[in-house]
PDB file of N, CA and C in Angstrom:
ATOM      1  N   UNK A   1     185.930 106.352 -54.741  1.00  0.00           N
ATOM      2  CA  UNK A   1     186.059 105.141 -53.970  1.00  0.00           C
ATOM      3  C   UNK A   1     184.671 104.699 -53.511  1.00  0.00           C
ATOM      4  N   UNK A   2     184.558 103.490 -53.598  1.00  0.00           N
ATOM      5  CA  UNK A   2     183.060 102.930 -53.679  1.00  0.00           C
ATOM      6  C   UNK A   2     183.121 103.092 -51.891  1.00  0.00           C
ATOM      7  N   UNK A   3     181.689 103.363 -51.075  1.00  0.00           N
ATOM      8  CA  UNK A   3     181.529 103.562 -49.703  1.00  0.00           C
ATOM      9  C   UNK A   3     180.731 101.781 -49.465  1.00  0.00           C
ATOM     10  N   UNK A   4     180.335 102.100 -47.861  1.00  0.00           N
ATOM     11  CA  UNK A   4     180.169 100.481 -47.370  1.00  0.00           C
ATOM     12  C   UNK A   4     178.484 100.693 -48.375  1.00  0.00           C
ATOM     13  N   UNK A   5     178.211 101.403 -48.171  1.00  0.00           N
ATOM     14  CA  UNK A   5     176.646 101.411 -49.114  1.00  0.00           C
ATOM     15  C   UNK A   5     176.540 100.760 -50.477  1.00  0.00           C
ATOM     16  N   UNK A   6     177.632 101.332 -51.286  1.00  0.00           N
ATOM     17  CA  UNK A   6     177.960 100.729 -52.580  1.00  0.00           C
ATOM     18  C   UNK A   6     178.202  99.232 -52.620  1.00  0.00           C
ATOM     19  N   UNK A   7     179.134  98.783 -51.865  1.00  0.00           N
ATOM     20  CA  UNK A   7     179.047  97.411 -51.414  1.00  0.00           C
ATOM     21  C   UNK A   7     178.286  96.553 -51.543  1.00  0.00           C
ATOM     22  N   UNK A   8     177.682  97.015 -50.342  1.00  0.00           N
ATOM     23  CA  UNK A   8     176.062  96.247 -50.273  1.00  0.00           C
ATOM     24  C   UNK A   8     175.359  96.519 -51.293  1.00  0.00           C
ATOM     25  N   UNK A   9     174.917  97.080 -51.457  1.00  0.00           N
ATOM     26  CA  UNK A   9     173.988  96.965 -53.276  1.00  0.00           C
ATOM     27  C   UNK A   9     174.888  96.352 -54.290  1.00  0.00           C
ATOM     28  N   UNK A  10     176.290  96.419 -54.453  1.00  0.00           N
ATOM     29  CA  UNK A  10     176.320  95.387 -55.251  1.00  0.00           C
ATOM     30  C   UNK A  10     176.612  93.890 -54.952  1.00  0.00           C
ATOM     31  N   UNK A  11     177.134  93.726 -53.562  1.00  0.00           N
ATOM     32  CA  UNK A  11     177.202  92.046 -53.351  1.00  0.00           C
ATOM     33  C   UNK A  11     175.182  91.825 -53.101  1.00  0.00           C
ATOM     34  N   UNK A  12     174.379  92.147 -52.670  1.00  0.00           N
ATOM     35  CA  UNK A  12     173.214  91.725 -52.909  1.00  0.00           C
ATOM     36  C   UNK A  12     172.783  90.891 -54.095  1.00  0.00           C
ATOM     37  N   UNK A  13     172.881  91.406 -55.269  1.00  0.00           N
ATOM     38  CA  UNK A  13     172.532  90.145 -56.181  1.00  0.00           C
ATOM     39  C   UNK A  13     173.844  89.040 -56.439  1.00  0.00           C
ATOM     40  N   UNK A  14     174.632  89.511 -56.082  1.00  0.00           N
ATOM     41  CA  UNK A  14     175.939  88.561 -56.031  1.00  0.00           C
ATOM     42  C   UNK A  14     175.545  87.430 -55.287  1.00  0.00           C
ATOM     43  N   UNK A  15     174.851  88.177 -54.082  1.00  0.00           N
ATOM     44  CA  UNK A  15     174.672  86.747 -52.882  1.00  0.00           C
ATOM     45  C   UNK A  15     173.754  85.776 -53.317  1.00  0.00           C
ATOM     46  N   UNK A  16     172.391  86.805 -53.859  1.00  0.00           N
ATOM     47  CA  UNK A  16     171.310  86.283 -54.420  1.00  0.00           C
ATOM     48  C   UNK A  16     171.211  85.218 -55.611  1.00  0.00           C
ATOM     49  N   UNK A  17     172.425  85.620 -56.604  1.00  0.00           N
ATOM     50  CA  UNK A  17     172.596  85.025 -57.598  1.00  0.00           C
ATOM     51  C   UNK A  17     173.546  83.702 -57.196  1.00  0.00           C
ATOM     52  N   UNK A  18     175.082  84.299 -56.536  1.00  0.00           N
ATOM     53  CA  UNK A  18     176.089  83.457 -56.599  1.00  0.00           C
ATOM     54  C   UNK A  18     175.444  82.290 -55.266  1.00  0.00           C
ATOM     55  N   UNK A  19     174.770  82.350 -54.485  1.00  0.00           N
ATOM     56  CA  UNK A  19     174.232  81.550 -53.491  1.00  0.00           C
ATOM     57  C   UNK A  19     173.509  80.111 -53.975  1.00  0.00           C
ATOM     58  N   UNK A  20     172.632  81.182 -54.987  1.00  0.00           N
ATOM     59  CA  UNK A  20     171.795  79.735 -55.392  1.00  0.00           C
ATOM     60  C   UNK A  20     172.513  79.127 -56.640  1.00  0.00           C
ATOM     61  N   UNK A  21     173.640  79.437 -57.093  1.00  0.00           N
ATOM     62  CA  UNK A  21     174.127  78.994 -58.491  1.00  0.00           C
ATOM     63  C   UNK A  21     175.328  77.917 -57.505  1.00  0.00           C
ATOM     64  N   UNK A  22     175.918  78.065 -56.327  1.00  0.00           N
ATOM     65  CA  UNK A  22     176.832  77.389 -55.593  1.00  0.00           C
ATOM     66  C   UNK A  22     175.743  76.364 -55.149  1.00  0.00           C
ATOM     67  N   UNK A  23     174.716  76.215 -54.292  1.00  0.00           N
ATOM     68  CA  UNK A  23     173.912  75.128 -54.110  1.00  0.00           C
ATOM     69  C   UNK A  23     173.387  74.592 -54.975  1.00  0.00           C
ATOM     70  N   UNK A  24     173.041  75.066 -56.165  1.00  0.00           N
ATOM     71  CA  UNK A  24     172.409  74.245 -57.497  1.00  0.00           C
ATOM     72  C   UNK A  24     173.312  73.620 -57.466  1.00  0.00           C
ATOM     73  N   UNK A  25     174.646  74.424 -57.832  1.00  0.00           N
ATOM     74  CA  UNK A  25     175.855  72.966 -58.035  1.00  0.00           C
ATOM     75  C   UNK A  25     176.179  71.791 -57.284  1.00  0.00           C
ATOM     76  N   UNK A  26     176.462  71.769 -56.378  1.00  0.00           N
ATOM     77  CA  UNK A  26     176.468  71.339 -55.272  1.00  0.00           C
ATOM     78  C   UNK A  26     175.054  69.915 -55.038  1.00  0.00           C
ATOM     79  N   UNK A  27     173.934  70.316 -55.802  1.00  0.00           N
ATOM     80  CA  UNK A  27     173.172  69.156 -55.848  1.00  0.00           C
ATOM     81  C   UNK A  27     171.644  69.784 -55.454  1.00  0.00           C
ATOM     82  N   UNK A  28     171.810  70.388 -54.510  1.00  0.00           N
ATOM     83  CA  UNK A  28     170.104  71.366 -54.391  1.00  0.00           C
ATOM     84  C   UNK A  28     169.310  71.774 -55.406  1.00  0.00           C
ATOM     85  N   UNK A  29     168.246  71.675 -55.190  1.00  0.00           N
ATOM     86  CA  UNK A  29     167.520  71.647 -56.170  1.00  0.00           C
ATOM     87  C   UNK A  29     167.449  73.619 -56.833  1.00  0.00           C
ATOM     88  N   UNK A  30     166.626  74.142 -57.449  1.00  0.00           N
ATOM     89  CA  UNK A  30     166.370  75.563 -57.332  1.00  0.00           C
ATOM     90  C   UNK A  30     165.678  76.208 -56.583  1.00  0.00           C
ATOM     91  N   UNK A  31     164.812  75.656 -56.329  1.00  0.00           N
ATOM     92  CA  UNK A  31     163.539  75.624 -55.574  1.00  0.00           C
ATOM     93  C   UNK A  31     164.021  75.278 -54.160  1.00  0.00           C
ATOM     94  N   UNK A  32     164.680  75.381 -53.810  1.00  0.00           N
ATOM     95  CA  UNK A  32     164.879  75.359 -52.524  1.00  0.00           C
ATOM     96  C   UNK A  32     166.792  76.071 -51.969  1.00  0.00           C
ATOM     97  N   UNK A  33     167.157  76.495 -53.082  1.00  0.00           N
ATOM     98  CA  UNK A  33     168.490  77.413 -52.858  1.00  0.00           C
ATOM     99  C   UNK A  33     167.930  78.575 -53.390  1.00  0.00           C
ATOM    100  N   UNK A  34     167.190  79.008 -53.893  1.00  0.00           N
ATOM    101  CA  UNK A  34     166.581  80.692 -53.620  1.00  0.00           C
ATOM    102  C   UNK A  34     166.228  80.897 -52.791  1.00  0.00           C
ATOM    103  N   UNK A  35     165.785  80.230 -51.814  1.00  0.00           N
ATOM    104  CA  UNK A  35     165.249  81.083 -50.065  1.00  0.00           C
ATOM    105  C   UNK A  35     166.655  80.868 -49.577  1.00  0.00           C
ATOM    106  N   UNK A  36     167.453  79.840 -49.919  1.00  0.00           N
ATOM    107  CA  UNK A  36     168.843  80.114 -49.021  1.00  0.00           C
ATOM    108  C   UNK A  36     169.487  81.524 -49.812  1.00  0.00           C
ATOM    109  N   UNK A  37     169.704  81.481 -50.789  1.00  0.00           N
ATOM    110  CA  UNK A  37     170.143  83.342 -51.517  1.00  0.00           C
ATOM    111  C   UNK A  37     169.566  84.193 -51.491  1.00  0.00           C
ATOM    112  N   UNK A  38     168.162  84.497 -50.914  1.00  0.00           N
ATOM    113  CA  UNK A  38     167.633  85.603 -50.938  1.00  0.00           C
ATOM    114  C   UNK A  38     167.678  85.716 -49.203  1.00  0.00           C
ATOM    115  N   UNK A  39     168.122  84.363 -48.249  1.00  0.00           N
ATOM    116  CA  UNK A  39     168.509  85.035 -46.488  1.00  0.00           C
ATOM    117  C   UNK A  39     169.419  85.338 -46.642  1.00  0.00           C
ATOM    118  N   UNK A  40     170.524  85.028 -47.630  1.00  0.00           N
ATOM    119  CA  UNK A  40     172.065  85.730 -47.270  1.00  0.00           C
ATOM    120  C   UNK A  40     172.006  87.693 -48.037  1.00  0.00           C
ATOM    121  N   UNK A  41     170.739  87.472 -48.956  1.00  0.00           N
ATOM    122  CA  UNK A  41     170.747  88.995 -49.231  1.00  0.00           C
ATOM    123  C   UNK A  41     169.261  89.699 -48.336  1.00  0.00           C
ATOM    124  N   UNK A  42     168.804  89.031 -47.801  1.00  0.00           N
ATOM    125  CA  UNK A  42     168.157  89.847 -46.969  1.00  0.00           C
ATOM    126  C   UNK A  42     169.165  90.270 -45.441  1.00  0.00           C
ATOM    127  N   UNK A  43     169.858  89.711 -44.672  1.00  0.00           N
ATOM    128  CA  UNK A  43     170.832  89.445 -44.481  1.00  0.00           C
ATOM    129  C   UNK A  43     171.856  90.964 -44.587  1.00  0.00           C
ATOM    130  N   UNK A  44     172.611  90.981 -45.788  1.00  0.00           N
ATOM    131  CA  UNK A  44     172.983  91.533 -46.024  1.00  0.00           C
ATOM    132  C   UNK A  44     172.435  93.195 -45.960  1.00  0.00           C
ATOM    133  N   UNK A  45     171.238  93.339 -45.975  1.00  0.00           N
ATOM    134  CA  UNK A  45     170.401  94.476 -46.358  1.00  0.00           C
ATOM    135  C   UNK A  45     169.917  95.068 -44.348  1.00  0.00           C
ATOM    136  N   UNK A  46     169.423  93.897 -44.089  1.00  0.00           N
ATOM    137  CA  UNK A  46     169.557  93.767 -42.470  1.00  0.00           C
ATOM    138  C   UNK A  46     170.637  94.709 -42.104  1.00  0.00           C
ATOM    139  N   UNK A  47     171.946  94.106 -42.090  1.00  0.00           N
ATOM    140  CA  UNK A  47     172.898  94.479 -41.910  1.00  0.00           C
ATOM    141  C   UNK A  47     173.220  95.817 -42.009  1.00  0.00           C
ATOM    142  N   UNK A  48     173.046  96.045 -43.221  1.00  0.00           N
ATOM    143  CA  UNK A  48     173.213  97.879 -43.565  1.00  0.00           C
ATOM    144  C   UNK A  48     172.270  98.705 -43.109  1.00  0.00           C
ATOM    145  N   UNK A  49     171.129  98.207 -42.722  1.00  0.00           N
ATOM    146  CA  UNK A  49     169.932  99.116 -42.359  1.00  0.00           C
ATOM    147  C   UNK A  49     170.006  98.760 -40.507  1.00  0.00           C
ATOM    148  N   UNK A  50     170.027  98.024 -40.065  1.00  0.00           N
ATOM    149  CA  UNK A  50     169.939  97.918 -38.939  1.00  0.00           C
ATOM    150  C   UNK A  50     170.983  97.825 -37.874  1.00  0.00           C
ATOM    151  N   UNK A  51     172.507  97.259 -38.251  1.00  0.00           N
ATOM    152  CA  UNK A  51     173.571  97.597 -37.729  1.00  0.00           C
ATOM    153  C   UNK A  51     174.656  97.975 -37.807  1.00  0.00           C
ATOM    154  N   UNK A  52     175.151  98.611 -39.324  1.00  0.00           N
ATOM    155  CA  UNK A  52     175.543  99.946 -39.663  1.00  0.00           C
ATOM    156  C   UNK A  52     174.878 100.702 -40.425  1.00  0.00           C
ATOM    157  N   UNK A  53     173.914 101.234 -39.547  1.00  0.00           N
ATOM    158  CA  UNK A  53     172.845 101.911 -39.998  1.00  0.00           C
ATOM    159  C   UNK A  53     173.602 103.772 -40.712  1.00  0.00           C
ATOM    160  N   UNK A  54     173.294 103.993 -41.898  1.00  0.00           N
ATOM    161  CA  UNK A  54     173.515 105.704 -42.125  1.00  0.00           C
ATOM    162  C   UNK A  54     173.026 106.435 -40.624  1.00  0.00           C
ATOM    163  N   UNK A  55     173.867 107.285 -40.746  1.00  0.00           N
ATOM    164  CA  UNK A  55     173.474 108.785 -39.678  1.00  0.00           C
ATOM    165  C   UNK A  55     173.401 109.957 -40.958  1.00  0.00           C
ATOM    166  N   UNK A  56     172.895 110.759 -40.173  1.00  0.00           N
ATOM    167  CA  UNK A  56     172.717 112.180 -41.080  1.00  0.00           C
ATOM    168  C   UNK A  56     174.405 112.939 -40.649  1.00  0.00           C
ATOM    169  N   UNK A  57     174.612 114.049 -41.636  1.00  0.00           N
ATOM    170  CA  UNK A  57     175.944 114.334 -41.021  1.00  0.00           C
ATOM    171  C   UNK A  57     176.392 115.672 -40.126  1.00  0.00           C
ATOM    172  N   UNK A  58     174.729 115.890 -39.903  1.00  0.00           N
ATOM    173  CA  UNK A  58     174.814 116.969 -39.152  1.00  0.00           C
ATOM    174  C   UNK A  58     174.987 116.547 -37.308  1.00  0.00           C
ATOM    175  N   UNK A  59     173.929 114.965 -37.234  1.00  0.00           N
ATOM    176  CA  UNK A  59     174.278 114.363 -35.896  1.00  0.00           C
ATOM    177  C   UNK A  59     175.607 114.154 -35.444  1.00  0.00           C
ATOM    178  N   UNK A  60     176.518 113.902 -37.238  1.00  0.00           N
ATOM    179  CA  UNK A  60     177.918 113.328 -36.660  1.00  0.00           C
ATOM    180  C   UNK A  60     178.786 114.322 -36.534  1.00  0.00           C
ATOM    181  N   UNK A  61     178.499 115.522 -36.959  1.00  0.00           N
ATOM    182  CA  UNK A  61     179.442 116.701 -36.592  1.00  0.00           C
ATOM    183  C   UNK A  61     178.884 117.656 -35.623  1.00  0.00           C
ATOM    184  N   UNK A  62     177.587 116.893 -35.381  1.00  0.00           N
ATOM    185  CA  UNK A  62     177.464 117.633 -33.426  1.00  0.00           C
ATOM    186  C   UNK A  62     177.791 116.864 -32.853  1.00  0.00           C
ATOM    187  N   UNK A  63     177.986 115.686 -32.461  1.00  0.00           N
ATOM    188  CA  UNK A  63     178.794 114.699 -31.857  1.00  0.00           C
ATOM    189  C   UNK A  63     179.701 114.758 -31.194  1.00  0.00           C
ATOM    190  N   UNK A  64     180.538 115.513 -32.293  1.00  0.00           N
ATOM    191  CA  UNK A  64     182.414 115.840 -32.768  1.00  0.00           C
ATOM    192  C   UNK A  64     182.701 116.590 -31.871  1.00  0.00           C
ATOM    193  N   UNK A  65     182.094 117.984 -31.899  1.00  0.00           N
ATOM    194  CA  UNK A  65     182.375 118.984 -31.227  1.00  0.00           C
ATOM    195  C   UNK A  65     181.537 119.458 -30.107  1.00  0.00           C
ATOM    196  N   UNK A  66     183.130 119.419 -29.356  1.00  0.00           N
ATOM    197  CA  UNK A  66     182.741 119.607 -27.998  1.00  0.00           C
ATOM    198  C   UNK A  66     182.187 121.036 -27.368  1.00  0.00           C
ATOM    199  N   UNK A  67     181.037 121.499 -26.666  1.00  0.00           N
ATOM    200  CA  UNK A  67     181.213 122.273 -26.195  1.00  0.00           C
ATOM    201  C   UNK A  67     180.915 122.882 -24.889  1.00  0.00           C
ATOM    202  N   UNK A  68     181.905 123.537 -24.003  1.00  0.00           N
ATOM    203  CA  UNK A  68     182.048 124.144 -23.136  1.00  0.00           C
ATOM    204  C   UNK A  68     180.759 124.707 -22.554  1.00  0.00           C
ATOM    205  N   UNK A  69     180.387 123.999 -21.279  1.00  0.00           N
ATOM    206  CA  UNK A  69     179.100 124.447 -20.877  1.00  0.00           C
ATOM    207  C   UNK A  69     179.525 125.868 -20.093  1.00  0.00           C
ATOM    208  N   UNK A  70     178.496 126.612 -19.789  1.00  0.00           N
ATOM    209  CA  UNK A  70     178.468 128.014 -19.818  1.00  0.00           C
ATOM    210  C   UNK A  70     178.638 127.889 -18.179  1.00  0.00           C
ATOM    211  N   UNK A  71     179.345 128.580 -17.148  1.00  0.00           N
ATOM    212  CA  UNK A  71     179.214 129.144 -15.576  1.00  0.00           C
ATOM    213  C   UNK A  71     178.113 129.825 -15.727  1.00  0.00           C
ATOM    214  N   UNK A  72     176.781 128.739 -14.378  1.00  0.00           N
ATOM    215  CA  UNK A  72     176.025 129.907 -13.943  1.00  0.00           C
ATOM    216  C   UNK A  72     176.404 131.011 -12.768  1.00  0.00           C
ATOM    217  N   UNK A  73     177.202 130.661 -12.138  1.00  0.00           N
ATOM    218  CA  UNK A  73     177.950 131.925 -11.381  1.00  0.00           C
ATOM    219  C   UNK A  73     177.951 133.305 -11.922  1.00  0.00           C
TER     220      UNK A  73
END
């Protein structure tokens, strides 16, 4: 099963590509719908790196488990 990582690497040139091929149509020139498809895949890349950023999986399974602080008594 493809993860959110896989995703993103493949809608990236999707955005990149399908962005500026929808504004070409649409009447925009090229030259000026590649900076609009390359913010929706920078964007996109943003996104995965900065606000669902990877964790390592050792942070997320100390996280998890709880443990019982020790009596200094």
């Amino acid at each position: 099963m493809a993860g959110y990582y896989d995703i993103v690497l493949g809608l990236i040139p999707v955005a990149l590509l399908g962005v500026t091929a929808a504004l070409t149509v649409v009447g925009i020139s090229v030259m000026s719908a590649v900076p609009f498809g390359a913010l929706v895949a920078v964007g996109l890349i943003g996104h995965a790196m900065f606000v669902n950023s990877p964790v390592d999986a050792r942070e997320e399974s100390q996280n998890q488990t709880s443990h019982t602080p020790a009596n200094a008594d």
